[in-house]
Protein backbone atom coordinates (compact mmCIF):
# COMPACT_ATOMS: atom_id res chain seq x y z
CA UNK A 1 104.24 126.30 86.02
CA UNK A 2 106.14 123.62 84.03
CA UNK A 3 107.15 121.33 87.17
CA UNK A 4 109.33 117.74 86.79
CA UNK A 5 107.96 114.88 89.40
CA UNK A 6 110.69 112.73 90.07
CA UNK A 7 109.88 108.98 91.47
CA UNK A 8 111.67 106.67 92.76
CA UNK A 9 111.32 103.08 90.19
CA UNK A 10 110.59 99.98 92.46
CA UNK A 11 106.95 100.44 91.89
CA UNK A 12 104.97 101.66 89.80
CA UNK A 13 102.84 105.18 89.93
CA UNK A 14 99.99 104.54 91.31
CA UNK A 15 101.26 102.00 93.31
CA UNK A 16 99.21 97.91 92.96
CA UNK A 17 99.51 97.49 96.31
CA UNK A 18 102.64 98.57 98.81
CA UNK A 19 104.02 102.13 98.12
CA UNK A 20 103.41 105.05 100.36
CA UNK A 21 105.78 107.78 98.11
CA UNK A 22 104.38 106.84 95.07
CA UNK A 23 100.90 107.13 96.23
CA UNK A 24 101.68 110.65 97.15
CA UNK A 25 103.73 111.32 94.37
CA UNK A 26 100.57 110.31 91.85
CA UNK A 27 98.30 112.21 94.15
CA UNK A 28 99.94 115.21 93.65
CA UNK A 29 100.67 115.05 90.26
CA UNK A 30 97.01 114.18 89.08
CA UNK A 31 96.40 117.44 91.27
CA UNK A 32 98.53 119.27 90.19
CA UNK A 33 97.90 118.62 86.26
CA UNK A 34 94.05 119.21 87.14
CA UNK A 35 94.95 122.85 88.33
CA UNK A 36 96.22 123.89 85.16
CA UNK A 37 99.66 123.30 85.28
CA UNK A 38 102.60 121.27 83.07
CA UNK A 39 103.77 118.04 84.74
CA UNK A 40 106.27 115.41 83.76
CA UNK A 41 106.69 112.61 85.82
CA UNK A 42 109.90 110.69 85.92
CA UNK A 43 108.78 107.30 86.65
CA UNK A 44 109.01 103.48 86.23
CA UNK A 45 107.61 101.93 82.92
CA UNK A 46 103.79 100.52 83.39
CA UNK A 47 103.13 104.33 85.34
CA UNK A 48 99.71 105.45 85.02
CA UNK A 49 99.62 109.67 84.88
CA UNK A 50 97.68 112.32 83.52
CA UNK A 51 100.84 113.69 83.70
CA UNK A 52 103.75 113.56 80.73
CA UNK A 53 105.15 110.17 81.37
CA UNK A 54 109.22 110.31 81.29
CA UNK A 55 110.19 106.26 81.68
CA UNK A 56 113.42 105.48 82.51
CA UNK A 57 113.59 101.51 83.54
CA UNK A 58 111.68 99.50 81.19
CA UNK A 59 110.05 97.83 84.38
CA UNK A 60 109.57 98.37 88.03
CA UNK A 61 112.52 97.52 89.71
CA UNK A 62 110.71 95.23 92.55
CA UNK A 63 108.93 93.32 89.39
CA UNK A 64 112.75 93.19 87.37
CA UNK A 65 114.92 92.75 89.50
CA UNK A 66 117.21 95.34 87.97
CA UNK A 67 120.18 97.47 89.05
CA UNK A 68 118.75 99.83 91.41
CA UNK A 69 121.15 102.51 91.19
CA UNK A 70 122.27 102.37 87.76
CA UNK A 71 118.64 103.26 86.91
CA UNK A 72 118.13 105.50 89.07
CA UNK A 73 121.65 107.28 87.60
CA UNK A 74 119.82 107.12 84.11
CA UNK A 75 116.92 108.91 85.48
CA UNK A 76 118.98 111.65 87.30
CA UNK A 77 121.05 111.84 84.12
CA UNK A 78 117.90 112.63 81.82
CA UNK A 79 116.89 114.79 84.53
CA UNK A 80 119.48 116.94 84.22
CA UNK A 81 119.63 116.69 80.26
CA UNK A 82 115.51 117.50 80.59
CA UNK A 83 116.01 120.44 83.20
CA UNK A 84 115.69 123.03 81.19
CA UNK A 85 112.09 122.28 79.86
CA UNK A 86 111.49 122.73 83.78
CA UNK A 87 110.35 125.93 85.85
CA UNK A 88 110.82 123.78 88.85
CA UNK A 89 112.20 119.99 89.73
CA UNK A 90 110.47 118.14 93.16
CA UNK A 91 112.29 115.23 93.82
CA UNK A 92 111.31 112.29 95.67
CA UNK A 93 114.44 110.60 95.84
CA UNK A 94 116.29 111.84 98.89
CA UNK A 95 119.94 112.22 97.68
CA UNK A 96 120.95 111.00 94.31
CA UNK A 97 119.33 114.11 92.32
CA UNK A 98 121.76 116.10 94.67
CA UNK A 99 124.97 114.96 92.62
CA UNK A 100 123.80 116.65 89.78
CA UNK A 101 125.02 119.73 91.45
CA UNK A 102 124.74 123.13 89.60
CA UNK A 103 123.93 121.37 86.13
CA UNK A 104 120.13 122.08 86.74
CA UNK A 105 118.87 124.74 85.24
CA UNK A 106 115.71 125.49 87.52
CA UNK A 107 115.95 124.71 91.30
CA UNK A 108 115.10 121.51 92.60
CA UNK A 109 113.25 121.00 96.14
CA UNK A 110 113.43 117.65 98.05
CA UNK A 111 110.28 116.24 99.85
CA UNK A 112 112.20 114.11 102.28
CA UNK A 113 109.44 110.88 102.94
CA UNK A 114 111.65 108.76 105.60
CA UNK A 115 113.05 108.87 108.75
CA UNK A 116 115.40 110.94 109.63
CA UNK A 117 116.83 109.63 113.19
CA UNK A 118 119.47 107.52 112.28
CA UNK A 119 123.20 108.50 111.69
CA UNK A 120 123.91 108.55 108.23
CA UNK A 121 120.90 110.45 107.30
CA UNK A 122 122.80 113.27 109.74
CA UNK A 123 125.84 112.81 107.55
CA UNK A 124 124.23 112.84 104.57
CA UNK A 125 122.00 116.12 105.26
CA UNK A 126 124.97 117.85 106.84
CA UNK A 127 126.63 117.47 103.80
CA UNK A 128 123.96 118.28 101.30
CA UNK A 129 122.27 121.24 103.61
CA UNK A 130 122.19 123.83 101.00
CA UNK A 131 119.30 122.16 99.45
CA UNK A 132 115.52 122.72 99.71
CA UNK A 133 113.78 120.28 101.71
CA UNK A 134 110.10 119.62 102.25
CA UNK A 135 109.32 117.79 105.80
CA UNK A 136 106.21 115.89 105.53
CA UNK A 137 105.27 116.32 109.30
CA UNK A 138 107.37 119.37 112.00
CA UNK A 139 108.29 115.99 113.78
CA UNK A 140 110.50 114.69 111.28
CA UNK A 141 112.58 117.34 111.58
CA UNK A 142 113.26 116.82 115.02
CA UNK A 143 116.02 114.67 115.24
CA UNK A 144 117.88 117.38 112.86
CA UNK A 145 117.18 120.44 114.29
CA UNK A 146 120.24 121.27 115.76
CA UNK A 147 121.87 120.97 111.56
CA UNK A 148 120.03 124.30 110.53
CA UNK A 149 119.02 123.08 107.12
CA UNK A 150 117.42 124.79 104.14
CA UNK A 151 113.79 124.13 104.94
CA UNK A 152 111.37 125.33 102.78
CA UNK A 153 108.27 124.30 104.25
CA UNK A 154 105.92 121.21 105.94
CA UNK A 155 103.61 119.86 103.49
CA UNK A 156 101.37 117.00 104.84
CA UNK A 157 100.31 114.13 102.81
CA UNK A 158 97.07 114.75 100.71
CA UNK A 159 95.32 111.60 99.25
CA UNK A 160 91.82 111.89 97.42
CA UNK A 161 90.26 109.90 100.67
CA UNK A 162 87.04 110.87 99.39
CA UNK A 163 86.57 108.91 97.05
CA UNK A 164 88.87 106.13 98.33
CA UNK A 165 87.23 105.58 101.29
CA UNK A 166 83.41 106.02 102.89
CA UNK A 167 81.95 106.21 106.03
CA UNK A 168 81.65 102.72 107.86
CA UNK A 169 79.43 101.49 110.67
CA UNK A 170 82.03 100.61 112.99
CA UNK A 171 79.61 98.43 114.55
CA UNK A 172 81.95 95.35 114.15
CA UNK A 173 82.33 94.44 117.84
CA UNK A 174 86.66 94.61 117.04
CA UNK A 175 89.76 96.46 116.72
CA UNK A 176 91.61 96.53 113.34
CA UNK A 177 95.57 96.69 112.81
CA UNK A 178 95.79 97.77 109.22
CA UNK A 179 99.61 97.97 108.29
CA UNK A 180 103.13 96.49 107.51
CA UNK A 181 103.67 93.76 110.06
CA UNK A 182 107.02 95.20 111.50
CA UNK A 183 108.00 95.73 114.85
CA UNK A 184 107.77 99.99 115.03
CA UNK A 185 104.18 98.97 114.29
CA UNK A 186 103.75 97.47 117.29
CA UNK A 187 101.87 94.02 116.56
CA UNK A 188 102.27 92.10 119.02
CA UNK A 189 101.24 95.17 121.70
CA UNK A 190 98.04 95.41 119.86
CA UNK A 191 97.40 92.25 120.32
CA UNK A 192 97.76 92.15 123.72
CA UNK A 193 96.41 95.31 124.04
CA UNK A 194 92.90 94.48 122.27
CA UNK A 195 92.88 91.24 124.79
CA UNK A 196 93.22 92.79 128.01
CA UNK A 197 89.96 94.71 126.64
CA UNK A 198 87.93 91.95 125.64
CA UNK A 199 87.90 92.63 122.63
CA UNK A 200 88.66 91.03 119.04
CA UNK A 201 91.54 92.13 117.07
CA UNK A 202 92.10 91.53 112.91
CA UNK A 203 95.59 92.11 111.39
CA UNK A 204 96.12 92.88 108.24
CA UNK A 205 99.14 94.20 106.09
CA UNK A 206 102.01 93.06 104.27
CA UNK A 207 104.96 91.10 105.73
CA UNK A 208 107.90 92.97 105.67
CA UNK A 209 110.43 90.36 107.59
CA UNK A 210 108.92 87.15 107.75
CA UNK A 211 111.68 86.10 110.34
CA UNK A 212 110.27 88.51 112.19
CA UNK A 213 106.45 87.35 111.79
CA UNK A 214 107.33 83.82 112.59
CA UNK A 215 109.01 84.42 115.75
CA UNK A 216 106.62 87.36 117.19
CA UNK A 217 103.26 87.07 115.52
CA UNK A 218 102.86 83.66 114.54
CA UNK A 219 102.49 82.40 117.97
CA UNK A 220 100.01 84.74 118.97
CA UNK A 221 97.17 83.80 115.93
CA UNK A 222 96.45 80.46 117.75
CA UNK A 223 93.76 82.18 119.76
CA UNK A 224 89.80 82.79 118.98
CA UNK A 225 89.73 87.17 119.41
CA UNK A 226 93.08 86.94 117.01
CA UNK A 227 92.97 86.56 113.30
CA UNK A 228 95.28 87.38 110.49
CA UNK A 229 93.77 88.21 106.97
CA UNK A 230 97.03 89.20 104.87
CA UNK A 231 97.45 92.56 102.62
CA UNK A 232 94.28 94.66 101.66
CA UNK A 233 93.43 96.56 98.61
CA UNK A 234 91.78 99.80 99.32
CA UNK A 235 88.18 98.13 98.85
CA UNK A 236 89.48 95.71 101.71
CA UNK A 237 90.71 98.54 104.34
CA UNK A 238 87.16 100.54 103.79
CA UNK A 239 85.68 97.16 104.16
CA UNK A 240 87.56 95.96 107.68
CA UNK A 241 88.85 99.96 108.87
CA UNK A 242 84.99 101.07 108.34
CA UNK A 243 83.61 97.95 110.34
CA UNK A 244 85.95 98.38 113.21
CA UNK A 245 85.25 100.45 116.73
CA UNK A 246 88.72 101.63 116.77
CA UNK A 247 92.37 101.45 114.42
CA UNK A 248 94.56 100.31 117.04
CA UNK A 249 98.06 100.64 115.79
CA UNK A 250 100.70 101.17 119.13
CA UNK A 251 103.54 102.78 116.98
CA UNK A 252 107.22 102.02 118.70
CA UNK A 253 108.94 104.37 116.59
CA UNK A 254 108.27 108.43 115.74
CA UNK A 255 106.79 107.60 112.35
CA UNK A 256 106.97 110.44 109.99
CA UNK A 257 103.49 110.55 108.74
CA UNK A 258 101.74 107.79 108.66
CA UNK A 259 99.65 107.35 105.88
CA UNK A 260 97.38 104.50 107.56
CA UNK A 261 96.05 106.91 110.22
CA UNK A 262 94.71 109.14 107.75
CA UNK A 263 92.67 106.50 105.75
CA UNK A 264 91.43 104.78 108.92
CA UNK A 265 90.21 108.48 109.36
CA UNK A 266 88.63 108.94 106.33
CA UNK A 267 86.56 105.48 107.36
CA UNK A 268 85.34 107.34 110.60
CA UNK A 269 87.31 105.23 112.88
CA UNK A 270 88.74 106.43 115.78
CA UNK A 271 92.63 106.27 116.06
CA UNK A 272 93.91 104.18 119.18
CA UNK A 273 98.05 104.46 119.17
CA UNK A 274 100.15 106.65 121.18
CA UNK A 275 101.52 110.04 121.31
CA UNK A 276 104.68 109.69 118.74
CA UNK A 277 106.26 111.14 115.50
CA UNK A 278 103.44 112.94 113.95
CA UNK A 279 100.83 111.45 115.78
CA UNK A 280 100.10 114.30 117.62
CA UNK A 281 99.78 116.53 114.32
CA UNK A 282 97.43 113.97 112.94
CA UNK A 283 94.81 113.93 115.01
CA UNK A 284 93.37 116.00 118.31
CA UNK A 285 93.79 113.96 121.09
CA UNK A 286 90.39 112.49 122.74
CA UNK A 287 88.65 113.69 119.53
CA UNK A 288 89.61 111.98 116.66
CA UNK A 289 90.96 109.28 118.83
CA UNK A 290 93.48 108.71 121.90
CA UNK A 291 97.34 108.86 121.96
CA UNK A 292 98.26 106.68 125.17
CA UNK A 293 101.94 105.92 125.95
CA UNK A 294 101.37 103.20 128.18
CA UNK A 295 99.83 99.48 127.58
CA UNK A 296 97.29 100.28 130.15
CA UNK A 297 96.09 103.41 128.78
CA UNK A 298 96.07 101.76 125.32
CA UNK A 299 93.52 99.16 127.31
CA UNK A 300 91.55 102.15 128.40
CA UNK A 301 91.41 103.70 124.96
CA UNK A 302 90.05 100.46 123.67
CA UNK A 303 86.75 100.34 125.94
CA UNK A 304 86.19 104.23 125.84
CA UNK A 305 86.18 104.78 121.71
CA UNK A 306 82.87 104.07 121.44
CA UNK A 307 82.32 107.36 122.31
CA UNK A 308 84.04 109.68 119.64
CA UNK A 309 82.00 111.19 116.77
CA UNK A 310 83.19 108.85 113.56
CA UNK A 311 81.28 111.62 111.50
CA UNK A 312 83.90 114.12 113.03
CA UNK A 313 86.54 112.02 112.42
CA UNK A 314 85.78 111.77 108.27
CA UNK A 315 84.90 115.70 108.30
CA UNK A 316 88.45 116.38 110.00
CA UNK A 317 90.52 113.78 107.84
CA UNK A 318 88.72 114.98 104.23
CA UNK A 319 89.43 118.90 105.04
CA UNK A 320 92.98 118.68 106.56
CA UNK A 321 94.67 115.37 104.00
CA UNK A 322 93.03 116.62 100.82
CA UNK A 323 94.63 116.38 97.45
CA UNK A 324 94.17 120.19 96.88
CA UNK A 325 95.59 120.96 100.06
CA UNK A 326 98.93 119.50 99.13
CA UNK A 327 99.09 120.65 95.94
CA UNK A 328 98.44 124.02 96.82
CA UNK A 329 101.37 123.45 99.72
CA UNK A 330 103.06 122.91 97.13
CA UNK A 331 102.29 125.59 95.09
CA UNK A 332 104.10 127.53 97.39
CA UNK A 333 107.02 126.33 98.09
CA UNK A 334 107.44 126.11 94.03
CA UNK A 335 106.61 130.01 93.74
CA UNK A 336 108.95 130.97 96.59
CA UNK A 337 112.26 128.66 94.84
CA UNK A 338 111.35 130.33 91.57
CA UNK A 339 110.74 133.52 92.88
């Protein structure tokens, strides 16, 4: 199949550092380019593909500080001039492909990456719902159910953990919190979650509202069994996740996917985070880890993951979130539009 990946430009593909889509959109592309088929990606300058690069910035728009949605109007526009060298377009960027109405030539599917629970995204798929969508977990859907939109499939994440990540001891004697320091994350419940077990917690991640991290997490990194290390490269979270008895990461929000869970996975480290969003499609409760909704069971879940099998976690995590997986999601949903 001749197939257009379309990015969004605020980071590059492969991401440096923050960038959950565009990890996902590189995985799949490398994937999909490996199983024989023609790819263009539509992405930021300074991309890295084995793909056909289509550039439309001339930098990442987080590094240039440029016009976010005048570029991203040039990219739909060359799109849309480039559609017919397409069998099928996969977009990445949520709504603005959908104003180029009927001028594609091949039909273009939507893998919606966000949230979905919050009242303009109703609007906006209400008005829009005769377009192919791809849900990256069944719970995302939830909170548009009642809409009755054109869904073509779930396709969950696939990211070459393999060779990311291996196996670690877990014999660190702590917890780790491995992600943006926000509140749906649940920080400051972690760490008072990881102290009522008597037990050591490291943060890391980035920093996503430092007014936020000032007032609510700053306070609490004055004590011994609390310490902050800042953002990790993927050598970092193998490092840290691998060491660590459990990931303990209380969501407060019904998280789409959740890319984090499935590297901490990949490490052998039990999940420790409760039962929300796709949670619950991510992992088998009590084996892979425990989904507690409470702060006491959270406490509980701290002194009893000792016990899981981290070799079962890996074996689960590598067969169910592989690149080839995805792709041959995918696959599917690409034969069934053109079909």
């Amino acid at each position: 199949m001749r197939i257009a990946q379309v990015a969004p430009l605020f980071v590059p593909v492969p991401p440096a550092e923050y960038g959950g889509t565009e990890r996902i959109v590189h995985t799949l592309t490398q994937e999909l380019v490996k199983r024989g088929h023609d790819v263009t990606l539509f992405a930021s300058q300074g991309s890295k593909t084995s793909a056909e690069l289509h550039s439309t910035s001339p930098a990442p728009l987080w590094q240039s500080g440029g016009d976010a949605l005048a570029w991203h109007a040039i990219e739909i526009e060359q799109l849309v001039k480039r559609s017919g060298d397409f069998d099928v377009i996969h977009s990445h960027l949520e709504v603005l492909p959908w104003l180029g109405g009927d001028r594609y030539e091949p039909p273009l599917v939507t893998t919606l990456h966000g949230r979905l629970d919050q009242p303009e995204e109703r609007e906006l798929l209400a008005e829009f719902r005769e377009w192919p969508l791809v849900s990256i977990s069944n719970a995302q859907r939830r909170p548009v159910e009642d809409l009755k939109l054109n869904w073509a499939a779930t396709v969950y994440h696939g990211l070459d953990l393999e060779r990311i990540y291996s196996k670690g001891s877990g014999d660190g004697g702590y917890l780790a919190f491995v992600s943006r320091l926000a509140p749906e994350k649940g920080p400051p419940l972690a760490i008072k979650v990881a102290q009522a077990a008597g037990m050591k917690l490291i943060l890391a991640g980035p920093i996503s509202d430092p007014d936020y991290f000032e007032s609510d997490i700053k306070p609490l990194l004055n004590q011994s069994d609390v310490e902050f290390i800042g953002e990790l490269d993927d050598a970092g979270k193998n490092e840290v996740i691998g060491k660590a008895a459990g990931f303990l990461v209380p969501i407060q929000w019904d998280e789409p996917f959740g890319l984090a869970f499935i590297e901490a996975l990949a490490t052998g480290t039990p999940i420790i985070s409760c039962p929300r969003g796709s949670l619950p499609e991510l992992i088998e409760n009590g084996r892979h880890g425990f989904l507690a909704a409470d702060e006491a069971a959270l406490v509980e879940a701290c002194k009893k993951v000792g016990s899981l099998d981290r070799a079962e976690c890996r074996r689960w995590v590598l067969d169910r979130f592989s690149p080839a997986k995805m792709a041959a999601g995918y696959e599917r949903v690409y034969a069934q539009l053109i079909a």
